[in-house]
PDB file of N, CA and C in Angstrom:
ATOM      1  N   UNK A   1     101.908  59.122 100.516  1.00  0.00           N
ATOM      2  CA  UNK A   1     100.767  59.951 100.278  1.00  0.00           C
ATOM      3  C   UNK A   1     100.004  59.483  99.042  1.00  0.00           C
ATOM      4  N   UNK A   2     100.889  59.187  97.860  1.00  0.00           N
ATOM      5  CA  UNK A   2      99.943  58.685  96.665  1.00  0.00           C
ATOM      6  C   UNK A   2      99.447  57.336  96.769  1.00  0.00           C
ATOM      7  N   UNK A   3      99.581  56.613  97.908  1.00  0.00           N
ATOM      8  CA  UNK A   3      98.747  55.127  97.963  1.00  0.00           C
ATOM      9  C   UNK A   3      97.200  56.070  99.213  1.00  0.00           C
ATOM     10  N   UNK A   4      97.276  56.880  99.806  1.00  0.00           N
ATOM     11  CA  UNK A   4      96.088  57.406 100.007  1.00  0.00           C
ATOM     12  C   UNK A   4      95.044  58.131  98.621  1.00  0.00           C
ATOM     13  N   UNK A   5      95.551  58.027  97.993  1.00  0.00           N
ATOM     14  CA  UNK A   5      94.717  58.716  96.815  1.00  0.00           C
ATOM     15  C   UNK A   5      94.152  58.304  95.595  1.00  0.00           C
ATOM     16  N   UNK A   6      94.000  58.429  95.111  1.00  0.00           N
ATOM     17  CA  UNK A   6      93.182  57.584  93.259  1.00  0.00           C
ATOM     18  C   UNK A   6      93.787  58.205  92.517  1.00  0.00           C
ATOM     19  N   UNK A   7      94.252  57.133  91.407  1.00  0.00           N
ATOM     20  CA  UNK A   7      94.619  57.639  90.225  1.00  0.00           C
ATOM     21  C   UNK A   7      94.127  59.178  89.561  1.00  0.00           C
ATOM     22  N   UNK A   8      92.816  59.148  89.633  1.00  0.00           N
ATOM     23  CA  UNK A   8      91.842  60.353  89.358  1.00  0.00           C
ATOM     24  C   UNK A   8      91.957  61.761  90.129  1.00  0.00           C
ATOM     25  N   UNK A   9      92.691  61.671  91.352  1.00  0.00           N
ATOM     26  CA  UNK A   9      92.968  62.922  92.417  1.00  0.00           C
ATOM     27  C   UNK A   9      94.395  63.552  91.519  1.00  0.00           C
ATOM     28  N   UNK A  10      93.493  64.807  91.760  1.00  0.00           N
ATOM     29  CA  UNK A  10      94.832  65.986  91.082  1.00  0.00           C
ATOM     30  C   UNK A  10      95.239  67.106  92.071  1.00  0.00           C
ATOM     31  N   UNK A  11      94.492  66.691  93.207  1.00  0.00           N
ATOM     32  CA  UNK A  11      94.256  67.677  93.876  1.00  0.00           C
ATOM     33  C   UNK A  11      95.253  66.732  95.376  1.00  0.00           C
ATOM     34  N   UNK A  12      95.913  67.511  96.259  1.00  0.00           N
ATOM     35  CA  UNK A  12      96.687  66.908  97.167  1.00  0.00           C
ATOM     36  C   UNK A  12      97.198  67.667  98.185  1.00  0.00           C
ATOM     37  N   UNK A  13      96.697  67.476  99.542  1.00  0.00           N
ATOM     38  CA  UNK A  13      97.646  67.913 100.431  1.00  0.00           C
ATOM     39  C   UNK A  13      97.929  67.690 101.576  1.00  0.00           C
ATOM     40  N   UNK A  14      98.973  68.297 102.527  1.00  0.00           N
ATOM     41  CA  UNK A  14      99.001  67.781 103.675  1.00  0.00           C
ATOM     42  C   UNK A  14      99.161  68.490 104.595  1.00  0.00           C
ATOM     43  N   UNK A  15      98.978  68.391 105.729  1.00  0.00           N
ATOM     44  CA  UNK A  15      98.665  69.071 106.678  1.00  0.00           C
ATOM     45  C   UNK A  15     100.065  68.721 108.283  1.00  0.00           C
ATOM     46  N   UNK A  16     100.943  69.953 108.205  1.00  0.00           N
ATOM     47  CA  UNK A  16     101.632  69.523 109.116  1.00  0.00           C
ATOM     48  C   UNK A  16     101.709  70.624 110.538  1.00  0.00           C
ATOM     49  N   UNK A  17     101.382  69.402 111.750  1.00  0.00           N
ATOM     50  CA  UNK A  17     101.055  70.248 113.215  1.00  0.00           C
ATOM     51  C   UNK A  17     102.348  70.038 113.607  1.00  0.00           C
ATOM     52  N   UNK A  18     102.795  71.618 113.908  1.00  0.00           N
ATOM     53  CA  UNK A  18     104.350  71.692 114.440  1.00  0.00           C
ATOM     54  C   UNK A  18     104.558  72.446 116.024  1.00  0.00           C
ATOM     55  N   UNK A  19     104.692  72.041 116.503  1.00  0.00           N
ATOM     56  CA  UNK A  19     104.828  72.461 117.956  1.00  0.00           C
ATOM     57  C   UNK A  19     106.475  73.284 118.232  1.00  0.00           C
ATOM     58  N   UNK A  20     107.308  72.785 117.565  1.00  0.00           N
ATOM     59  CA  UNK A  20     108.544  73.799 117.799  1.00  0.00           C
ATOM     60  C   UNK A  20     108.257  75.139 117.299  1.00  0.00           C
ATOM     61  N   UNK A  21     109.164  75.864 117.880  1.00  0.00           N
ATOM     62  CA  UNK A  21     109.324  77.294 118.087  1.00  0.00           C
ATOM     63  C   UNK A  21     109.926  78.371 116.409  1.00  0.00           C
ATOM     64  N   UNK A  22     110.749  77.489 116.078  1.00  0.00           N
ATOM     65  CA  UNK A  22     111.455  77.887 115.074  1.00  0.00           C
ATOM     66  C   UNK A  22     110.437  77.258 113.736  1.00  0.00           C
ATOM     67  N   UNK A  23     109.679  77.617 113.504  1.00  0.00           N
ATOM     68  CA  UNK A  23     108.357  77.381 112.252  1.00  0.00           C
ATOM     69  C   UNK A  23     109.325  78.041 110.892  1.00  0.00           C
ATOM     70  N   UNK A  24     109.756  78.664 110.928  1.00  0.00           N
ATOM     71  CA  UNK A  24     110.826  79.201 109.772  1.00  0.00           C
ATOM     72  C   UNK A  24     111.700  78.110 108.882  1.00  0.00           C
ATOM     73  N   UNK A  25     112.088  77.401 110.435  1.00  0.00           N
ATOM     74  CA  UNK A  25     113.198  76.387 109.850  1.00  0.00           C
ATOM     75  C   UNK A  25     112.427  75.124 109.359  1.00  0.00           C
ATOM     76  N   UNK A  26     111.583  74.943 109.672  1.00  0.00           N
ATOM     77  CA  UNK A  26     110.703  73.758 109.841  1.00  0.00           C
ATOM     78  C   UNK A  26     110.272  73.994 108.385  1.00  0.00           C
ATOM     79  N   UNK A  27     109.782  75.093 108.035  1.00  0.00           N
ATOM     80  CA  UNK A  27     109.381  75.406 106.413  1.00  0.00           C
ATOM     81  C   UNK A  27     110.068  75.560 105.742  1.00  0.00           C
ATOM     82  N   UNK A  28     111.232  75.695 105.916  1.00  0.00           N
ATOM     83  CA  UNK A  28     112.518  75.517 105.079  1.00  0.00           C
ATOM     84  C   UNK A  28     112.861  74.144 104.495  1.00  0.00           C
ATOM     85  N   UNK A  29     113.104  73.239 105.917  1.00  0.00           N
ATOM     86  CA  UNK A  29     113.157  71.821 105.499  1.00  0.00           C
ATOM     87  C   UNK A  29     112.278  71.109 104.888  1.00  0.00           C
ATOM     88  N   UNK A  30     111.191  71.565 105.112  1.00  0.00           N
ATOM     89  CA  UNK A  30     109.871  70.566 103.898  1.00  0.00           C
ATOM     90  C   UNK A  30     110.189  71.503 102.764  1.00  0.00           C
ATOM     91  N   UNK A  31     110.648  72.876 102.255  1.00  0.00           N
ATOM     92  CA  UNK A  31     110.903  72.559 101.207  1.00  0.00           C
ATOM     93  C   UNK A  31     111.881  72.150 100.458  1.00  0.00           C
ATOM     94  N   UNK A  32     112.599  72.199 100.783  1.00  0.00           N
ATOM     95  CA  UNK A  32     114.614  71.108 100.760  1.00  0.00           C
ATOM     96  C   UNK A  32     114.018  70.056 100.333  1.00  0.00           C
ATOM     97  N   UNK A  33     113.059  69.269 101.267  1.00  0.00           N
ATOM     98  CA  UNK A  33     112.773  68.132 101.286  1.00  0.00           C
ATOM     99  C   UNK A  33     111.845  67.570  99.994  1.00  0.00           C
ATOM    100  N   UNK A  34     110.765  68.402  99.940  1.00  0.00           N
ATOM    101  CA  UNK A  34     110.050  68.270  98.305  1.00  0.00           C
ATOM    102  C   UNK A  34     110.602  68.685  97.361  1.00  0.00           C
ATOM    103  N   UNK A  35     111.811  69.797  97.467  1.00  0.00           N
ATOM    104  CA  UNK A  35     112.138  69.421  96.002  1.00  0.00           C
ATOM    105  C   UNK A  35     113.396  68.369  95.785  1.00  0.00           C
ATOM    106  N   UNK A  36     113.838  67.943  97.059  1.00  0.00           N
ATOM    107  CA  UNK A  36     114.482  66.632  96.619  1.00  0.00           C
ATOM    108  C   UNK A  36     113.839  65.552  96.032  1.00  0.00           C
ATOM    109  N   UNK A  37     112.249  65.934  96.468  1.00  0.00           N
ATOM    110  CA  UNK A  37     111.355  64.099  96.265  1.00  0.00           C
ATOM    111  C   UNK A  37     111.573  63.993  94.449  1.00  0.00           C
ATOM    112  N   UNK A  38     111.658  62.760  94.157  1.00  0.00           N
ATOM    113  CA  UNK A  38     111.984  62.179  92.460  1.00  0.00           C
ATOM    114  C   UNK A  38     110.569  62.983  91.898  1.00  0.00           C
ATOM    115  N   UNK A  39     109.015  62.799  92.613  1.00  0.00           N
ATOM    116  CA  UNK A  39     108.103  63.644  92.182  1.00  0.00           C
ATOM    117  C   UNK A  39     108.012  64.468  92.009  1.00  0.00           C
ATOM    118  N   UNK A  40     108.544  65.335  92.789  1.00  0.00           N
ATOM    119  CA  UNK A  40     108.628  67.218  92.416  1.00  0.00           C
ATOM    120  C   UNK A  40     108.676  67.603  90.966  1.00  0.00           C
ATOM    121  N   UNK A  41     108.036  68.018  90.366  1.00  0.00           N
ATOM    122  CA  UNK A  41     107.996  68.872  89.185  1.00  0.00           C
ATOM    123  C   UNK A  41     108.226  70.748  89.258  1.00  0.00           C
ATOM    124  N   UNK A  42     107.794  71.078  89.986  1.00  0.00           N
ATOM    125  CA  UNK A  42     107.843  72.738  89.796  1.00  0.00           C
ATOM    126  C   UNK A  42     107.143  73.114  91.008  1.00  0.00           C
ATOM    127  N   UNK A  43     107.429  74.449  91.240  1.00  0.00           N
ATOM    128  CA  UNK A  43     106.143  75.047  92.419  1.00  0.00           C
ATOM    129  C   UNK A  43     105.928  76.078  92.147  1.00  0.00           C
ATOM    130  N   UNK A  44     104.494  76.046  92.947  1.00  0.00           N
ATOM    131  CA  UNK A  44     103.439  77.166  92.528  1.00  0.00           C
ATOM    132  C   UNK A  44     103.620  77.901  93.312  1.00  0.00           C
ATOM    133  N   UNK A  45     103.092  79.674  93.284  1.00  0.00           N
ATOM    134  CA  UNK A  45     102.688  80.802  94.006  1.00  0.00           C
ATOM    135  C   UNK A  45     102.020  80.166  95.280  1.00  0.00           C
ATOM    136  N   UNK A  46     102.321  80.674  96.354  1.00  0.00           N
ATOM    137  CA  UNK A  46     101.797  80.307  97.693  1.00  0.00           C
ATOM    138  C   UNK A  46     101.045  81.659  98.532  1.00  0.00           C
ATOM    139  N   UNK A  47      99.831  81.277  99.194  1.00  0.00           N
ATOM    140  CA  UNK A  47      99.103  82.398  99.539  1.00  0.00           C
ATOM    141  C   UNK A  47      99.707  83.129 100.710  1.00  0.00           C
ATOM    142  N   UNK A  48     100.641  81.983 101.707  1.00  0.00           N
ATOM    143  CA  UNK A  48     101.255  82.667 102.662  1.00  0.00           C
ATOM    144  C   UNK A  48     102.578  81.983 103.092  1.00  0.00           C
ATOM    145  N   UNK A  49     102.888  82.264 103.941  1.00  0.00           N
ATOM    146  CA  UNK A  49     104.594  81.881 103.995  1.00  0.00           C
ATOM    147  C   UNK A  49     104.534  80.371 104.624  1.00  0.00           C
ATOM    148  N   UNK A  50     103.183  80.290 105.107  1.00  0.00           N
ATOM    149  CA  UNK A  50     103.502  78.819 105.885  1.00  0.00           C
ATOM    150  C   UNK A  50     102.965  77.495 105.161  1.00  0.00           C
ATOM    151  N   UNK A  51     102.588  78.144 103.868  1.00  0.00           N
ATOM    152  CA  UNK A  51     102.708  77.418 103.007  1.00  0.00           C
ATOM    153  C   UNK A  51     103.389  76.660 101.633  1.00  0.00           C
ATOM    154  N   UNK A  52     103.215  75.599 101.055  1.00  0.00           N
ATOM    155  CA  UNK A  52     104.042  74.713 100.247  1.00  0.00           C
ATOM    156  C   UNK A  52     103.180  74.815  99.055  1.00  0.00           C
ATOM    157  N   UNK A  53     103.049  74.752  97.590  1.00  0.00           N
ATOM    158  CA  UNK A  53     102.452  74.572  96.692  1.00  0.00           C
ATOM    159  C   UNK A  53     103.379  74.238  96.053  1.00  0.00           C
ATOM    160  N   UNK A  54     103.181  73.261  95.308  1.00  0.00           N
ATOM    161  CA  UNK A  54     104.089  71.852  93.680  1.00  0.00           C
ATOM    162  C   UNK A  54     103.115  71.715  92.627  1.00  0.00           C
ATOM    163  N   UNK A  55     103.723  71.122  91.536  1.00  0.00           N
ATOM    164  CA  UNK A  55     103.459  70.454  90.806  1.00  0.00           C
ATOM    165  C   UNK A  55     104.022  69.170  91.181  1.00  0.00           C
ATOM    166  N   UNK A  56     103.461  67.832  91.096  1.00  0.00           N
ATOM    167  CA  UNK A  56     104.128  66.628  91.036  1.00  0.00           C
ATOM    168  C   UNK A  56     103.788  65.629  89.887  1.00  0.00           C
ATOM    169  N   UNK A  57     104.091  65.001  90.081  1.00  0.00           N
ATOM    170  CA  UNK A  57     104.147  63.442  88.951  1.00  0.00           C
ATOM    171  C   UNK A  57     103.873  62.315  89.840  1.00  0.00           C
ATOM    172  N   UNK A  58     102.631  61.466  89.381  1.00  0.00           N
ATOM    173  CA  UNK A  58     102.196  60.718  89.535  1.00  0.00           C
ATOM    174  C   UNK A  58     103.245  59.544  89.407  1.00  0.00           C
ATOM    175  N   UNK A  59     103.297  58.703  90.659  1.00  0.00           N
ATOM    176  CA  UNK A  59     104.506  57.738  90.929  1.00  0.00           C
ATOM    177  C   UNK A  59     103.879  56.771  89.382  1.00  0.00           C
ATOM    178  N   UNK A  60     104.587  56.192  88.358  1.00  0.00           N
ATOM    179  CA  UNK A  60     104.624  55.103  87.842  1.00  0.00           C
ATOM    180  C   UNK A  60     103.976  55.734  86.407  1.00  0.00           C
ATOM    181  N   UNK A  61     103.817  57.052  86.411  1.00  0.00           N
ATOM    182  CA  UNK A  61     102.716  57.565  85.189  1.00  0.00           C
ATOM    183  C   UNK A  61     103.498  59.007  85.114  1.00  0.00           C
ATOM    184  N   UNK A  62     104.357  59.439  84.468  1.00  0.00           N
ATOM    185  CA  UNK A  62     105.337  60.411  84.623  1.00  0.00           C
ATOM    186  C   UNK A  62     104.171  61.701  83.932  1.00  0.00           C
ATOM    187  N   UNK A  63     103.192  61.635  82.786  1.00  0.00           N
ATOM    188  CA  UNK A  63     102.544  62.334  82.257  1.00  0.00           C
ATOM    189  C   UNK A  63     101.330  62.622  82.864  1.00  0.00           C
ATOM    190  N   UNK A  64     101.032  62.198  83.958  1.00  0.00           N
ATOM    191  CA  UNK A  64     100.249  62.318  85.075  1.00  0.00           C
ATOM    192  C   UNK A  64     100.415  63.219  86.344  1.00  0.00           C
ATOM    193  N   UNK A  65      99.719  64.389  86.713  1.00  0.00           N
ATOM    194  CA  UNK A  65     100.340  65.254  87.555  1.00  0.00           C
ATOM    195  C   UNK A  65      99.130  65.680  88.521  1.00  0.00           C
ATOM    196  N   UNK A  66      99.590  66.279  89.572  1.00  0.00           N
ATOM    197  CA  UNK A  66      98.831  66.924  91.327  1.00  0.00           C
ATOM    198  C   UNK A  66      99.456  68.091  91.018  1.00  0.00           C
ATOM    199  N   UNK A  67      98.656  68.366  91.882  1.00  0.00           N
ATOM    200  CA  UNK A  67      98.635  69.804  92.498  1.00  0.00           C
ATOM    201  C   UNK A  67      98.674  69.166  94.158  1.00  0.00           C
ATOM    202  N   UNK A  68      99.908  69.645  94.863  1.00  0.00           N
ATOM    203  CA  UNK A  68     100.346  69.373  96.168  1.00  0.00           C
ATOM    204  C   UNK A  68     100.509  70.805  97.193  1.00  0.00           C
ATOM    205  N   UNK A  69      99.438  70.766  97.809  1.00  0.00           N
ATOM    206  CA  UNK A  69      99.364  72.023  98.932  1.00  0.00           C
ATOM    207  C   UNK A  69     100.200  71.371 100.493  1.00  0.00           C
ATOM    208  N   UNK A  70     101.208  71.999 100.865  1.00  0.00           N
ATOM    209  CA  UNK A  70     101.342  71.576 102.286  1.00  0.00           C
ATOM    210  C   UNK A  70     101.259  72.580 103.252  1.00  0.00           C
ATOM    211  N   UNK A  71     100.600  72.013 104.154  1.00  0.00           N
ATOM    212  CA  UNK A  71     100.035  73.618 105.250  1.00  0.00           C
ATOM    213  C   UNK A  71     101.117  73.185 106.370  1.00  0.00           C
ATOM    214  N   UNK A  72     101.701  74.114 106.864  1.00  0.00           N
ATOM    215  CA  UNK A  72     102.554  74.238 107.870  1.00  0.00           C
ATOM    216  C   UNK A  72     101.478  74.739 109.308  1.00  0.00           C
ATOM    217  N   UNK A  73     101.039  74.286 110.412  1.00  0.00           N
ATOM    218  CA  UNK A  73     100.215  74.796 111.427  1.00  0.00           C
ATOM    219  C   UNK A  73     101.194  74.881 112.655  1.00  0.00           C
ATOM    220  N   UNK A  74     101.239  76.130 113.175  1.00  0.00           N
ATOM    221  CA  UNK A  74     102.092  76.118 114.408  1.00  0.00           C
ATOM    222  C   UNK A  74     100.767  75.807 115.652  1.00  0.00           C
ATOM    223  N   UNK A  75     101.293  75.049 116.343  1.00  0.00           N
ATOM    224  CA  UNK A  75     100.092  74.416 117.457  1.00  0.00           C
ATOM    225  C   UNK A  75     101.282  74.516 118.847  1.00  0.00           C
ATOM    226  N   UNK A  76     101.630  75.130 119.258  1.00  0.00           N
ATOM    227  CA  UNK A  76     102.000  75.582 120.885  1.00  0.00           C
ATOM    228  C   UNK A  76     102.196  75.038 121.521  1.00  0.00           C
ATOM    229  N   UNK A  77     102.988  74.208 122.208  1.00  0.00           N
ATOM    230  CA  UNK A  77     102.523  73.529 123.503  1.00  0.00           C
ATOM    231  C   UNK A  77     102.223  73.768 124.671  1.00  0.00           C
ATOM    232  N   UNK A  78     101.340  73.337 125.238  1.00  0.00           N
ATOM    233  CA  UNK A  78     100.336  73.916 126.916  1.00  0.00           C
ATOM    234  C   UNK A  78     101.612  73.937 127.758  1.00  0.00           C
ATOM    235  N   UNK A  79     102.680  73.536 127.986  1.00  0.00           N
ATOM    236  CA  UNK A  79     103.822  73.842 128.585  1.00  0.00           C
ATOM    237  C   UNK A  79     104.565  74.554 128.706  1.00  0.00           C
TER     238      UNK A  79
END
């Protein structure tokens, strides 16, 4: 994600389309998963449950930090 971005971006996020059923668990594991990442610094207040908010650290510049939003989207399948 930080080779999509500029040094200058403080701002960050990502957007994940989930088609399984269990959206609970799925938001569980991305956050397991970010606060394992070496970047993770802290997290922020979130507006709703299917969302992720961090602080991170800029890979190679430790005094350098984002703001990391991850949106969880449940998308259904036509099946």
């Amino acid at each position: 994600m930080f080779s999509y971005a500029g040094w200058r971006d403080t701002k960050l996020a990502v957007i994940m389309f989930v088609r399984e059923r269990a959206l609970t668990d799925i938001v569980g594991k991305a956050h397991e998963a970010l606060a394992a990442h070496r970047q993770f610094l802290r997290w922020r207040d979130t507006a709703t449950e299917t969302e992720l908010r961090a602080a991170v650290k800029w890979p190679g510049d430790d005094s350098r930090h984002a703001e990391l939003n991850v949106f969880v989207v449940h998308t259904p399948s036509s099946t």
